[in-house]
PDB file of N, CA and C in Angstrom:
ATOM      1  N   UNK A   1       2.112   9.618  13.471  1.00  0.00           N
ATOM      2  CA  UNK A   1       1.376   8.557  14.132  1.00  0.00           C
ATOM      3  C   UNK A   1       2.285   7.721  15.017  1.00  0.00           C
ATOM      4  N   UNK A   2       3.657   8.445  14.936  1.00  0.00           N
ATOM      5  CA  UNK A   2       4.862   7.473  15.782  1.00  0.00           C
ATOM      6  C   UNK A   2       4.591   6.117  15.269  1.00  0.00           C
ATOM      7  N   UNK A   3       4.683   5.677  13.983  1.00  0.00           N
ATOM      8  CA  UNK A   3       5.361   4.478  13.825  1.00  0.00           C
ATOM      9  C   UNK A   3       6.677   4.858  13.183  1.00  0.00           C
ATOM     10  N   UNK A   4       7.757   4.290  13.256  1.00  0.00           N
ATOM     11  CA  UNK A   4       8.852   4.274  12.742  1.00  0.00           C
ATOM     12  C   UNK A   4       8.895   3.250  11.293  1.00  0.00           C
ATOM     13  N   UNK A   5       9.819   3.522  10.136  1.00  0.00           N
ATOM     14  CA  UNK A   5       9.354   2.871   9.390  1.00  0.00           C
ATOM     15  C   UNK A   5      10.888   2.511   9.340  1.00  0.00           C
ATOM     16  N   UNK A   6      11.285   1.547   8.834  1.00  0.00           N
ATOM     17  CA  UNK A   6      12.695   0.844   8.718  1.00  0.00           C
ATOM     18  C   UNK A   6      12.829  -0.416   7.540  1.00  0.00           C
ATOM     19  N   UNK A   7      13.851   0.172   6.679  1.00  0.00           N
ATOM     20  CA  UNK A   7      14.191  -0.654   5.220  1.00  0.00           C
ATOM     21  C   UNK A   7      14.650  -2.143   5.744  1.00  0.00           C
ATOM     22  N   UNK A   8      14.106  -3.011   4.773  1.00  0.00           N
ATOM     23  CA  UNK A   8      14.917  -4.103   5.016  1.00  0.00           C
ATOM     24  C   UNK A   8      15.831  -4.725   3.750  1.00  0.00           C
ATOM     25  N   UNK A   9      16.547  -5.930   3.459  1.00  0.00           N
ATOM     26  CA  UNK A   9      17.147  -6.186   2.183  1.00  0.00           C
ATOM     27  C   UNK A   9      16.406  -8.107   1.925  1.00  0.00           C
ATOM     28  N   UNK A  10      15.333  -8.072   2.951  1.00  0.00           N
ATOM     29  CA  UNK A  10      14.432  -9.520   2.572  1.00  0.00           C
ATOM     30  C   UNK A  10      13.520  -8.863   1.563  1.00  0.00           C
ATOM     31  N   UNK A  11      13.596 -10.389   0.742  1.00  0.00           N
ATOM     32  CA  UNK A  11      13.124 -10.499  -0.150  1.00  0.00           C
ATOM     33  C   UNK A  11      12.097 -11.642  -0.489  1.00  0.00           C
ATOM     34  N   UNK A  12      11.606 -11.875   0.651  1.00  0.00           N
ATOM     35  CA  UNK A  12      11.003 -12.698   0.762  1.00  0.00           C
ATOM     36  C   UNK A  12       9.308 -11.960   1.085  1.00  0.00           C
ATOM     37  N   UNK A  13       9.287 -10.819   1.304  1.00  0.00           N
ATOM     38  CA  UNK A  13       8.210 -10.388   2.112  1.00  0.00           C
ATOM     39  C   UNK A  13       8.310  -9.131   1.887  1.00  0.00           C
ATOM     40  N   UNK A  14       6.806  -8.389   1.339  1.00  0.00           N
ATOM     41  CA  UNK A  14       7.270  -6.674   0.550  1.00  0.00           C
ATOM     42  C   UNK A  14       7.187  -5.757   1.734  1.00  0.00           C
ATOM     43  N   UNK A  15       6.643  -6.122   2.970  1.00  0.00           N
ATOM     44  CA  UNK A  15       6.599  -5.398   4.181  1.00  0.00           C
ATOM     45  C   UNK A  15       5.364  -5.930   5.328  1.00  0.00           C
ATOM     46  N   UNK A  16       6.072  -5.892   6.375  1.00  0.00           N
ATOM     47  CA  UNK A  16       4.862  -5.733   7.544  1.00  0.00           C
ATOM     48  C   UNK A  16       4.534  -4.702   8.598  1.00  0.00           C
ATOM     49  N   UNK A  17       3.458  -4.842   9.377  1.00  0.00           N
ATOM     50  CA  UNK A  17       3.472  -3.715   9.993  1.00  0.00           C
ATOM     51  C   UNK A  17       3.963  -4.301  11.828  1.00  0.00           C
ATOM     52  N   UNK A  18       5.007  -4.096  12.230  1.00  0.00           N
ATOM     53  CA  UNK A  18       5.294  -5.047  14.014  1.00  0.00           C
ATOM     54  C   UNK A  18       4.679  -4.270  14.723  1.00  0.00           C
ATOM     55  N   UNK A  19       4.088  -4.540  15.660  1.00  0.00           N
ATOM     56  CA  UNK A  19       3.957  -3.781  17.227  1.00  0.00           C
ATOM     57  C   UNK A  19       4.571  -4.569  18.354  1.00  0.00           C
ATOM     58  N   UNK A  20       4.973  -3.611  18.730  1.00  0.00           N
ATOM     59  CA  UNK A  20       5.191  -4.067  20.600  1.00  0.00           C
ATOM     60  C   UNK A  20       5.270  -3.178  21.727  1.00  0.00           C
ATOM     61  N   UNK A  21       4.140  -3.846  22.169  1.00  0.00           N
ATOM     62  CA  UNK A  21       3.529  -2.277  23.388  1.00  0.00           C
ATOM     63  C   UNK A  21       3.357  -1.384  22.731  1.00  0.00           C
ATOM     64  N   UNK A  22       3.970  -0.179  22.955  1.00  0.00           N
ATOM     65  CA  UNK A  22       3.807   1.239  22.451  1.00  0.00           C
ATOM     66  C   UNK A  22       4.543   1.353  21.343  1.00  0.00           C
ATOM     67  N   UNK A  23       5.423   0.477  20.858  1.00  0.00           N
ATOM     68  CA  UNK A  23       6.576   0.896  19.705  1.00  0.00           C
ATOM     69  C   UNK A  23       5.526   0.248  18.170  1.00  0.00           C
ATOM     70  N   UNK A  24       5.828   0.777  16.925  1.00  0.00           N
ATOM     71  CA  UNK A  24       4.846   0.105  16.147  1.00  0.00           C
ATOM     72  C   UNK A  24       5.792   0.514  14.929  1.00  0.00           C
ATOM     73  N   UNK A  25       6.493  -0.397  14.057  1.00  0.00           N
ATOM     74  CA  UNK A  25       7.671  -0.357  13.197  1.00  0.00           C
ATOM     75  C   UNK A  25       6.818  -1.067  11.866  1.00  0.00           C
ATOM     76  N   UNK A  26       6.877  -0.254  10.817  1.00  0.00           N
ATOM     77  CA  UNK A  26       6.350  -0.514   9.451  1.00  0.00           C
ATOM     78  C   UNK A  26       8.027  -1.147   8.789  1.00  0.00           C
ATOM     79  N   UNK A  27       8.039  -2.687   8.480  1.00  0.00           N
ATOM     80  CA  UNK A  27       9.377  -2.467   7.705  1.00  0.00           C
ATOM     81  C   UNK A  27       9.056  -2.914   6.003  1.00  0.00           C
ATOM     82  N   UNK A  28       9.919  -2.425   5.277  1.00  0.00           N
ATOM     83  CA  UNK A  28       9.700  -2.700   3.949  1.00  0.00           C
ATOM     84  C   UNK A  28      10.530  -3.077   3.070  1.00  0.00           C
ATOM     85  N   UNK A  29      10.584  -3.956   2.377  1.00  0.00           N
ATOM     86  CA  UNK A  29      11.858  -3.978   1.190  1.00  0.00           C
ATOM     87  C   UNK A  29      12.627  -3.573   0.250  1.00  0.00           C
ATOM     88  N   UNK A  30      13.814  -3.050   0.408  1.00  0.00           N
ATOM     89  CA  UNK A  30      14.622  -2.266  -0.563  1.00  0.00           C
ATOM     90  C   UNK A  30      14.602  -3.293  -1.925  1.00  0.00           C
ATOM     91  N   UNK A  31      14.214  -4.310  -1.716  1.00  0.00           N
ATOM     92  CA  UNK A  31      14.221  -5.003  -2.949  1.00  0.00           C
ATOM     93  C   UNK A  31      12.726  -4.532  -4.184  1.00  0.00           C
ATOM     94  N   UNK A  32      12.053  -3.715  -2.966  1.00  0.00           N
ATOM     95  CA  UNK A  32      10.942  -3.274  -4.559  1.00  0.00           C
ATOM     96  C   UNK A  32      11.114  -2.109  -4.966  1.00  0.00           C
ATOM     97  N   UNK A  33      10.767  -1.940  -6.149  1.00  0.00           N
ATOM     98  CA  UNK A  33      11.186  -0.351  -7.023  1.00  0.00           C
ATOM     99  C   UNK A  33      10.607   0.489  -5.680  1.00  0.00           C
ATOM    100  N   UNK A  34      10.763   2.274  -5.383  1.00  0.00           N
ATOM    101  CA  UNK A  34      10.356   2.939  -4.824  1.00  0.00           C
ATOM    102  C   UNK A  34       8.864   3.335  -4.738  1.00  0.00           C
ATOM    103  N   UNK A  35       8.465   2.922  -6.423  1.00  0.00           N
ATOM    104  CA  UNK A  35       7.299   3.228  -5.971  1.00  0.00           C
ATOM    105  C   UNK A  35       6.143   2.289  -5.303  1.00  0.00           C
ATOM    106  N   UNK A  36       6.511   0.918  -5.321  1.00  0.00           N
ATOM    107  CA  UNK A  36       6.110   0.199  -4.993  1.00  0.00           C
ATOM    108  C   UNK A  36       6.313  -0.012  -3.153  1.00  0.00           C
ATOM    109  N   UNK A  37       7.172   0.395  -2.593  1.00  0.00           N
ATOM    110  CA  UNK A  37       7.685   0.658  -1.173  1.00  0.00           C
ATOM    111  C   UNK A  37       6.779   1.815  -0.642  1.00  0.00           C
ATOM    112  N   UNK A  38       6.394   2.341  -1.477  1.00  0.00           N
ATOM    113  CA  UNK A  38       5.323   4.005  -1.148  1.00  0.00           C
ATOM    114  C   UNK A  38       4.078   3.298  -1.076  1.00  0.00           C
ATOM    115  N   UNK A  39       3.600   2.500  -1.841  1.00  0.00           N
ATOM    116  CA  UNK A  39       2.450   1.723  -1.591  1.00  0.00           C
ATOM    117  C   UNK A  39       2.760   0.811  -0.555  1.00  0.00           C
ATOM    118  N   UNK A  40       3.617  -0.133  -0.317  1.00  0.00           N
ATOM    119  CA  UNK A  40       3.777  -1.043   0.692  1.00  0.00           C
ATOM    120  C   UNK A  40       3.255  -0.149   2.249  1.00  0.00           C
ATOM    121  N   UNK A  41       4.558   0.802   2.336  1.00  0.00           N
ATOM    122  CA  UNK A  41       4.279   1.388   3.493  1.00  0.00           C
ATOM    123  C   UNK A  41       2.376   1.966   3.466  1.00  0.00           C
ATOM    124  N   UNK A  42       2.033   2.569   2.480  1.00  0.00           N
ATOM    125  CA  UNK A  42       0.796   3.160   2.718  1.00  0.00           C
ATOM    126  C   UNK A  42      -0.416   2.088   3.190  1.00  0.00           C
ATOM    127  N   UNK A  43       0.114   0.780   2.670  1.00  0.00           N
ATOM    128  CA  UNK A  43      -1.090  -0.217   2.881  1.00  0.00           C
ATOM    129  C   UNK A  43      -1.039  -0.608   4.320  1.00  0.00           C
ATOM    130  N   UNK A  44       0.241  -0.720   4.855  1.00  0.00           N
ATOM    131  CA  UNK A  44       0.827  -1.469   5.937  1.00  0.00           C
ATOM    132  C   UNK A  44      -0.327  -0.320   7.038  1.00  0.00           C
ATOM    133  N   UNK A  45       0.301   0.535   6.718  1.00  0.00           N
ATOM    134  CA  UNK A  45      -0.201   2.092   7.431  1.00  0.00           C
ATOM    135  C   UNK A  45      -1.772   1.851   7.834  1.00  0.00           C
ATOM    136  N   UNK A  46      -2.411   1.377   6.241  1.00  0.00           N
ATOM    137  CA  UNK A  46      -3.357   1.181   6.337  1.00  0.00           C
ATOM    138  C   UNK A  46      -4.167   0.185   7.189  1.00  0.00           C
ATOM    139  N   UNK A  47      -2.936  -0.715   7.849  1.00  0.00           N
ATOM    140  CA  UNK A  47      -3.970  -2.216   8.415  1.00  0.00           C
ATOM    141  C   UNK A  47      -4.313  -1.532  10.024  1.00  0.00           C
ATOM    142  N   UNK A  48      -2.593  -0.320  10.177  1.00  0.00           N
ATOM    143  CA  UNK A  48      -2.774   0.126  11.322  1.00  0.00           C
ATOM    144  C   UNK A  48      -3.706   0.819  11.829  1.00  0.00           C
ATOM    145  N   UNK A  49      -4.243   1.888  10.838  1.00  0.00           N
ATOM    146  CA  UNK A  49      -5.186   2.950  10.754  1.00  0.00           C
ATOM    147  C   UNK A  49      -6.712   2.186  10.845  1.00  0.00           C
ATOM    148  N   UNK A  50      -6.833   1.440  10.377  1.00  0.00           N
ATOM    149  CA  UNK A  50      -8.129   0.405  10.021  1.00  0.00           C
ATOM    150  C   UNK A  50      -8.390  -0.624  11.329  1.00  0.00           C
ATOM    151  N   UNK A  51      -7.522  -0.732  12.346  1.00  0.00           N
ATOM    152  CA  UNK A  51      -7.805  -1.729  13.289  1.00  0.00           C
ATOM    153  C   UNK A  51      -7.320  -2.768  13.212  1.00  0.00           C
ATOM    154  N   UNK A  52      -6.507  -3.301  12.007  1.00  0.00           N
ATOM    155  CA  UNK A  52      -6.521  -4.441  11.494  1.00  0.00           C
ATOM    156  C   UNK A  52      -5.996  -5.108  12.686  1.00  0.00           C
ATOM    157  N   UNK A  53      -6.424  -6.559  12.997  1.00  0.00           N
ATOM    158  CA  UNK A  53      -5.192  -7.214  13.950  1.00  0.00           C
ATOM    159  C   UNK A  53      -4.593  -8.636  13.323  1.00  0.00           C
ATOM    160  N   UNK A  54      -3.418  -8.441  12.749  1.00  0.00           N
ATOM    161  CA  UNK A  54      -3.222  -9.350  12.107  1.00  0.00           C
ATOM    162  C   UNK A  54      -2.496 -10.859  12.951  1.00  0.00           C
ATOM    163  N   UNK A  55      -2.764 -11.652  12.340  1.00  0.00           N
ATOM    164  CA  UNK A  55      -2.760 -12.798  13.172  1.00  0.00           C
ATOM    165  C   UNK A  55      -1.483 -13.445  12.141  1.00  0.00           C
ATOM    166  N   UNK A  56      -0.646 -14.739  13.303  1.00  0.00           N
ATOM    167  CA  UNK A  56       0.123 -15.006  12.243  1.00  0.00           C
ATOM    168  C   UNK A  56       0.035 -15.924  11.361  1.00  0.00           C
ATOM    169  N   UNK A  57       0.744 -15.811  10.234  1.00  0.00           N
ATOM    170  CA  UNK A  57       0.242 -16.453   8.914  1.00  0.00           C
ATOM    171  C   UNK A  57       1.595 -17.102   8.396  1.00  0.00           C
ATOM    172  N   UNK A  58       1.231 -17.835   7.517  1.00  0.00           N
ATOM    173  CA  UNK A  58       2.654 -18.830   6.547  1.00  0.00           C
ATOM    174  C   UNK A  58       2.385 -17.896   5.212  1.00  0.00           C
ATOM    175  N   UNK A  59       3.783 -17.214   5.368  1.00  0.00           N
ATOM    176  CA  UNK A  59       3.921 -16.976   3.738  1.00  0.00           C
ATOM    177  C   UNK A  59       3.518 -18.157   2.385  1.00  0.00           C
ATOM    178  N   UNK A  60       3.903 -19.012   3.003  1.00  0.00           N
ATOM    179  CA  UNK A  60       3.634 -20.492   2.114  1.00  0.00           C
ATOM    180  C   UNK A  60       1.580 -20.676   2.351  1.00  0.00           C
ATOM    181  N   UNK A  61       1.401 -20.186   2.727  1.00  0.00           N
ATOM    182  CA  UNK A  61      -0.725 -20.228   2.619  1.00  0.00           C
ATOM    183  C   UNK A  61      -1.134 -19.105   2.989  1.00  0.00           C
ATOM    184  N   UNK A  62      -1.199 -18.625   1.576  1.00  0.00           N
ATOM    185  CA  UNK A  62      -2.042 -17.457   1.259  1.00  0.00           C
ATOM    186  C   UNK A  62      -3.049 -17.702   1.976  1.00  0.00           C
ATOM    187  N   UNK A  63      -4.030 -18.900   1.695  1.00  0.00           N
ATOM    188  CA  UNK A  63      -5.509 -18.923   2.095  1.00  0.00           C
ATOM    189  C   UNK A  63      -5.836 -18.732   3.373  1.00  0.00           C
ATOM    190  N   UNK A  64      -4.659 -18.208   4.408  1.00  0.00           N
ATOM    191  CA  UNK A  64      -5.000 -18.078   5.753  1.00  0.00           C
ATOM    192  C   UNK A  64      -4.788 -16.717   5.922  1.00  0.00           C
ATOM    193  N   UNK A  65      -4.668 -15.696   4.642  1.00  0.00           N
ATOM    194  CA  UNK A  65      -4.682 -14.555   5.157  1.00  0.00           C
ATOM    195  C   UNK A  65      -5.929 -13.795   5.130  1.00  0.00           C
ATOM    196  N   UNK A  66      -6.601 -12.993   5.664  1.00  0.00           N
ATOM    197  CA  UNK A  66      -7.511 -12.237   6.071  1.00  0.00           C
ATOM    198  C   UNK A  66      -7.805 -11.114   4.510  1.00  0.00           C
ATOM    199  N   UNK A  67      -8.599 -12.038   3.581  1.00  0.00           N
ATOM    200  CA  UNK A  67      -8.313 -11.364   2.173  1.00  0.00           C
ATOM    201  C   UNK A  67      -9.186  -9.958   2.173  1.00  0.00           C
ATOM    202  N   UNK A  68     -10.285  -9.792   3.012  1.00  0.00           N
ATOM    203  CA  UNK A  68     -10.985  -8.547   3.223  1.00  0.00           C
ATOM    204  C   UNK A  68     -10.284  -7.444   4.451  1.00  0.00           C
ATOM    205  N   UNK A  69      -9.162  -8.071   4.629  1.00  0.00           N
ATOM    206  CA  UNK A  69      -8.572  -6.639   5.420  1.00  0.00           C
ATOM    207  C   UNK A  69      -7.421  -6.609   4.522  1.00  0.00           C
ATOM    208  N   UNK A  70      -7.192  -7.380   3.111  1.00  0.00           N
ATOM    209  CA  UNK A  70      -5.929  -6.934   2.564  1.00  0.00           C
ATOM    210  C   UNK A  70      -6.790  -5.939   1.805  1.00  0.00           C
ATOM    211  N   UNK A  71      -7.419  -6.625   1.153  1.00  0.00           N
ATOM    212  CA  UNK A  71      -8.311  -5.195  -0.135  1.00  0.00           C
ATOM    213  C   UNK A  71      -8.411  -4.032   0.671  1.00  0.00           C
ATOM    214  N   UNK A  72      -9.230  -3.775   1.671  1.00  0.00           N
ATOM    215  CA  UNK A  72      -9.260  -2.667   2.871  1.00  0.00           C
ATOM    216  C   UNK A  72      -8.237  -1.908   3.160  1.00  0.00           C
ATOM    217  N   UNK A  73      -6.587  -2.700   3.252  1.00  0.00           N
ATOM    218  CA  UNK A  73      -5.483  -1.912   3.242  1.00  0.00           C
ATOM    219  C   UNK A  73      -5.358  -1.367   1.915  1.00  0.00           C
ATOM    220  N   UNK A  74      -5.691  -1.952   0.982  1.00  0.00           N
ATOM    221  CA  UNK A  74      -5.583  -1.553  -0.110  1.00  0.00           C
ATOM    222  C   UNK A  74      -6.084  -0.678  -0.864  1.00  0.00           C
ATOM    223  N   UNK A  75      -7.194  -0.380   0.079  1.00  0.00           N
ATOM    224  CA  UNK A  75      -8.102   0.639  -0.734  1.00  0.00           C
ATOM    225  C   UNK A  75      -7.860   1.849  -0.057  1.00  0.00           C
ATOM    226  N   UNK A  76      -6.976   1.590   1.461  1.00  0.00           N
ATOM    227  CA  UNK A  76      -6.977   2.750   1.945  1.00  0.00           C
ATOM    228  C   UNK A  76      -5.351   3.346   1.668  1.00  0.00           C
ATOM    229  N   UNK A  77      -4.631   2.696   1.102  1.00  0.00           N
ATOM    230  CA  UNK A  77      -3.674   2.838   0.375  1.00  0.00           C
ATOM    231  C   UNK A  77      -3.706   3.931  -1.056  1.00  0.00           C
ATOM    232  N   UNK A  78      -4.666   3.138  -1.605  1.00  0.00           N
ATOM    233  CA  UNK A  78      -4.865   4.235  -3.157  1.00  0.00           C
ATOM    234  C   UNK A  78      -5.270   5.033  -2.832  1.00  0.00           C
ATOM    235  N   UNK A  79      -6.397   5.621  -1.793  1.00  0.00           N
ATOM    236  CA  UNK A  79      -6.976   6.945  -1.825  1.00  0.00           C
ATOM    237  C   UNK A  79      -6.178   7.926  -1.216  1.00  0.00           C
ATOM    238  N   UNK A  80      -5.224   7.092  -0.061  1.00  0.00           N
ATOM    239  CA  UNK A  80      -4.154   7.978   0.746  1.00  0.00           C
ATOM    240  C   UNK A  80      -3.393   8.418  -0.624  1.00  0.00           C
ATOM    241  N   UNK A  81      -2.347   7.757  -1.344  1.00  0.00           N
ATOM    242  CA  UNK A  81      -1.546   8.153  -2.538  1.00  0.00           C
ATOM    243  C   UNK A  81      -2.270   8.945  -3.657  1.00  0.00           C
ATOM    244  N   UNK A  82      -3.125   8.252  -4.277  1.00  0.00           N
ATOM    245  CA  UNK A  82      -4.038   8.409  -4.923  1.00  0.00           C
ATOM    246  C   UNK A  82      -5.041   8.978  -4.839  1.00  0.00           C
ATOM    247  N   UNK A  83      -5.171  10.262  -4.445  1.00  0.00           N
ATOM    248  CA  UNK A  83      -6.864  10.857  -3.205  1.00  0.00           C
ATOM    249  C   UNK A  83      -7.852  10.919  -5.035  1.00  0.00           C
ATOM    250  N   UNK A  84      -9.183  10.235  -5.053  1.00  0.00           N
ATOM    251  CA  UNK A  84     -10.129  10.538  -5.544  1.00  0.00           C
ATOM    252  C   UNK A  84     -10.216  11.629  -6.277  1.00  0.00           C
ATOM    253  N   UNK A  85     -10.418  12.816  -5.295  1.00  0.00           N
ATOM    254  CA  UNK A  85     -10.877  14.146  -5.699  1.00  0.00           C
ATOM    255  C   UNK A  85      -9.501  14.366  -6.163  1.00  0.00           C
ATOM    256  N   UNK A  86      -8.333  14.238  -6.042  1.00  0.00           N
ATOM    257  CA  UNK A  86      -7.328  15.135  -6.583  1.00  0.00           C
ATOM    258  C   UNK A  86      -7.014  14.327  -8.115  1.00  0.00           C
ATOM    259  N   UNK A  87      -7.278  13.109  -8.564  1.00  0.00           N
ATOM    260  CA  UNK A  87      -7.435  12.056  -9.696  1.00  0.00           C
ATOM    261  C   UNK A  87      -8.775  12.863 -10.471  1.00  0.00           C
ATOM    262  N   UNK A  88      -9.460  12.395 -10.228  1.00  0.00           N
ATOM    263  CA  UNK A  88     -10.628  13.151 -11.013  1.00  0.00           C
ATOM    264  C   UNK A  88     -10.189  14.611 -11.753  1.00  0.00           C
ATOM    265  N   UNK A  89      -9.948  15.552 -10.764  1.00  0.00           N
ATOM    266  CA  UNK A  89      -9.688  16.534 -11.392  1.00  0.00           C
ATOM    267  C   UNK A  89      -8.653  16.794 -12.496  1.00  0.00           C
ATOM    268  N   UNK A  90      -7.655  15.528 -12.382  1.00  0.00           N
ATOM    269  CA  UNK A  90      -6.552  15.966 -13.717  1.00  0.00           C
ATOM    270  C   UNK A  90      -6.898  14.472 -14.456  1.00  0.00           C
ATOM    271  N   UNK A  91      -7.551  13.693 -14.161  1.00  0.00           N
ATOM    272  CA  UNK A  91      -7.120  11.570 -15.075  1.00  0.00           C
ATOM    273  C   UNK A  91      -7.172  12.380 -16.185  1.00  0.00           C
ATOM    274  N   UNK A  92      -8.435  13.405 -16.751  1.00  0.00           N
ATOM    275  CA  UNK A  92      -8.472  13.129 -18.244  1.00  0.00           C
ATOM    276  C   UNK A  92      -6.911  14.124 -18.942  1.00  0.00           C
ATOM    277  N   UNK A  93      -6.346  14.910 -18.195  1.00  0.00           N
ATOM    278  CA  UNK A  93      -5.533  15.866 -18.858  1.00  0.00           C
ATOM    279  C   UNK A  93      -4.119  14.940 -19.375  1.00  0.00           C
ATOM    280  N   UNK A  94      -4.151  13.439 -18.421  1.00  0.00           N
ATOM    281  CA  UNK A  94      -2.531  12.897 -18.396  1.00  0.00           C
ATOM    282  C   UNK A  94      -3.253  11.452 -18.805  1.00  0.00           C
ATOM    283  N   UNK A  95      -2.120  10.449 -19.503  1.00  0.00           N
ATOM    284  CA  UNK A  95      -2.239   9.374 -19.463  1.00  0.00           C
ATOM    285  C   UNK A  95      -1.818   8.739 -18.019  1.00  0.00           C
ATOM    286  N   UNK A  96      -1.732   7.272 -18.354  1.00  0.00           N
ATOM    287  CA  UNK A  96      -1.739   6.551 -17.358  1.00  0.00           C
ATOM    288  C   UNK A  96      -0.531   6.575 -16.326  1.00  0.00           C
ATOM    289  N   UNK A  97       0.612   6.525 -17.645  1.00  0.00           N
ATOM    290  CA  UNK A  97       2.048   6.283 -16.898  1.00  0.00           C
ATOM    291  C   UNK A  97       2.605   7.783 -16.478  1.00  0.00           C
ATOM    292  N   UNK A  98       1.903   9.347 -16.915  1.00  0.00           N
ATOM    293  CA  UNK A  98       2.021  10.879 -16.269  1.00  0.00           C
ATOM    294  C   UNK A  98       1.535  10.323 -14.972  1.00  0.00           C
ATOM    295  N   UNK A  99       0.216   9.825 -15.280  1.00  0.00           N
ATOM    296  CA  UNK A  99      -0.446  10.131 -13.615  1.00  0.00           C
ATOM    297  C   UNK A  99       0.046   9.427 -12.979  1.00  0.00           C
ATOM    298  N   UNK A 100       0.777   7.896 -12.550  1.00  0.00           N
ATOM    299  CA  UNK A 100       1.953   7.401 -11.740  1.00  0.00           C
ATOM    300  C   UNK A 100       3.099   8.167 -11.137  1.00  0.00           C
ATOM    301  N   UNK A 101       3.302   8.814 -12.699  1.00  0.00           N
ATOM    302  CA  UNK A 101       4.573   9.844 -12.301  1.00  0.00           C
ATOM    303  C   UNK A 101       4.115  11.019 -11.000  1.00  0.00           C
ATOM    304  N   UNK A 102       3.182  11.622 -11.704  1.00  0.00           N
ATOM    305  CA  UNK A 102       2.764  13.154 -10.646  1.00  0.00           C
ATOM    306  C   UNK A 102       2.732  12.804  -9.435  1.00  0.00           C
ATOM    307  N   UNK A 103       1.790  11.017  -8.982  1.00  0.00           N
ATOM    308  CA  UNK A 103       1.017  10.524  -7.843  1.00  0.00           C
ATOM    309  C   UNK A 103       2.155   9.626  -7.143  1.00  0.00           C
ATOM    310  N   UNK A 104       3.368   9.479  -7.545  1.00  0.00           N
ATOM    311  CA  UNK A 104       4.487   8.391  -7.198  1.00  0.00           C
ATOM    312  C   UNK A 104       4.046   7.071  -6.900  1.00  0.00           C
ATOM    313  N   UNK A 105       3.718   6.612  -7.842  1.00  0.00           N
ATOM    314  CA  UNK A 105       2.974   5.443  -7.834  1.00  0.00           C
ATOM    315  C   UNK A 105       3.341   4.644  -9.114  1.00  0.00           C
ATOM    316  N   UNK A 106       3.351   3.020  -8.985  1.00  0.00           N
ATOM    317  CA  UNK A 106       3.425   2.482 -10.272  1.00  0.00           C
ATOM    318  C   UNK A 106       2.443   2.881 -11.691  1.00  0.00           C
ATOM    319  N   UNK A 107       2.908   2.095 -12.616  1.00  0.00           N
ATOM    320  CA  UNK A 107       1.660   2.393 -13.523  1.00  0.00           C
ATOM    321  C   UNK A 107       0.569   1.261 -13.133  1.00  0.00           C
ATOM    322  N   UNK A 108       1.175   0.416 -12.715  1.00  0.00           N
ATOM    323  CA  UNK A 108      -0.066  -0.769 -12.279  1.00  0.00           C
ATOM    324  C   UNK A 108      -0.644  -0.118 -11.295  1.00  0.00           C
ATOM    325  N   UNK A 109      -0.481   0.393 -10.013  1.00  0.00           N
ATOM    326  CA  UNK A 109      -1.355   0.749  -9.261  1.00  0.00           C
ATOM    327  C   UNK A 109      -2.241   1.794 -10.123  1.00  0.00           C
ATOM    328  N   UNK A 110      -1.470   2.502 -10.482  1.00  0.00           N
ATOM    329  CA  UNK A 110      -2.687   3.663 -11.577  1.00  0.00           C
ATOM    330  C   UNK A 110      -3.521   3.285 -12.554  1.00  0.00           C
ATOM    331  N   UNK A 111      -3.503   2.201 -13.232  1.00  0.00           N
ATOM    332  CA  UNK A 111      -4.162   1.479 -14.032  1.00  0.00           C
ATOM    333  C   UNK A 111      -5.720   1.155 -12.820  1.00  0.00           C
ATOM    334  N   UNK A 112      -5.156   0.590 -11.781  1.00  0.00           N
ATOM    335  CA  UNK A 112      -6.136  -0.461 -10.809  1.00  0.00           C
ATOM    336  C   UNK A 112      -6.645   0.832 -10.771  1.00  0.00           C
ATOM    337  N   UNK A 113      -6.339   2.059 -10.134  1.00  0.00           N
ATOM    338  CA  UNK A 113      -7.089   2.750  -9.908  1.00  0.00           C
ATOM    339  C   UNK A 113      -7.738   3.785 -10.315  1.00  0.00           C
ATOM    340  N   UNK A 114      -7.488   3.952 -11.631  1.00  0.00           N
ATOM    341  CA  UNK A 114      -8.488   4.658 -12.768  1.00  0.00           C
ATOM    342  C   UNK A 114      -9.590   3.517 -13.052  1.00  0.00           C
ATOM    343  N   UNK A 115      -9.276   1.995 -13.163  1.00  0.00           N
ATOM    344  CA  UNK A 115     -10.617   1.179 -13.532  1.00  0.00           C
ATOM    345  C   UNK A 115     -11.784   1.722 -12.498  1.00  0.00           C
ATOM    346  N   UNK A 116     -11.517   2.133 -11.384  1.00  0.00           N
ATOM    347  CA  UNK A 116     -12.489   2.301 -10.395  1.00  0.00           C
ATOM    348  C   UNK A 116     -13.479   3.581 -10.745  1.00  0.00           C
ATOM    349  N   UNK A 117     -12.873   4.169 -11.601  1.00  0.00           N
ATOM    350  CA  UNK A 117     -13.496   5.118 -12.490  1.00  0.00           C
ATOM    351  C   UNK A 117     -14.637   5.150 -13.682  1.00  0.00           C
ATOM    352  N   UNK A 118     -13.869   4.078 -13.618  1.00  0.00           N
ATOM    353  CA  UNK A 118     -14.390   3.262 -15.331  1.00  0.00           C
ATOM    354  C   UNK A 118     -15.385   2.399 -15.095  1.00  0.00           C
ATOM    355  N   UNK A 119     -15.853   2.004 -13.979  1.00  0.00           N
ATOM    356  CA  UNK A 119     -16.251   0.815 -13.697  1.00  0.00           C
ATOM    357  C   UNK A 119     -17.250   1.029 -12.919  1.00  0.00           C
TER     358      UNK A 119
END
């Protein structure tokens, strides 16, 4: 999709997605476990893929961020890592913290996204 993706060592911020003009740079933090950087990038991916246009915001006020295009990245995050049909076919054979492992994903994200099962 030609974005370039590039590590950072802030720790202040788990990743964003930059554009300028034609260039479009996903960066992310070496400060979160790996599997959590696999989701970062996938969500980020996700605001790109989705249209999102993000506007700028204060880390310090949440309440000005756009909370229905974060879930949206988010959902298009788990199904990218996490695809549905490929979950279904094995959730019942593995527990929670196998299926993180197989899917490279935390166990928290795998938790969130077996409830969607359950629920």
């Amino acid at each position: 999709m030609g974005i370039d993706i590039y590590h950072s060592k802030a720790r202040h911020i788990d990743g964003t997605l930059l554009t300028h003009g034609d260039r479009k740079i996903i960066l992310v933090s070496t400060a979160l476990p790996y599997e959590r950087r696999r989701f970062t990038v996938a969500h980020e991916l996700g605001h790109y893929v989705l249209g999102h246009r993000k506007v700028a915001f204060s880390l310090d006020s949440p309440e000005s961020w756009v909370v229905r295009e974060e879930q949206a990245a988010n959902a298009f995050a788990a199904e990218l890592l996490m695809p549905k049909t490929a979950l279904q076919a094995i959730h019942y054979k593995h527990d929670t913290k196998q299926l993180a492992q197989i899917f490279g994903v935390s166990p928290l994200a795998m938790e969130i996204r077996l409830e969607e099962f359950r629920g």
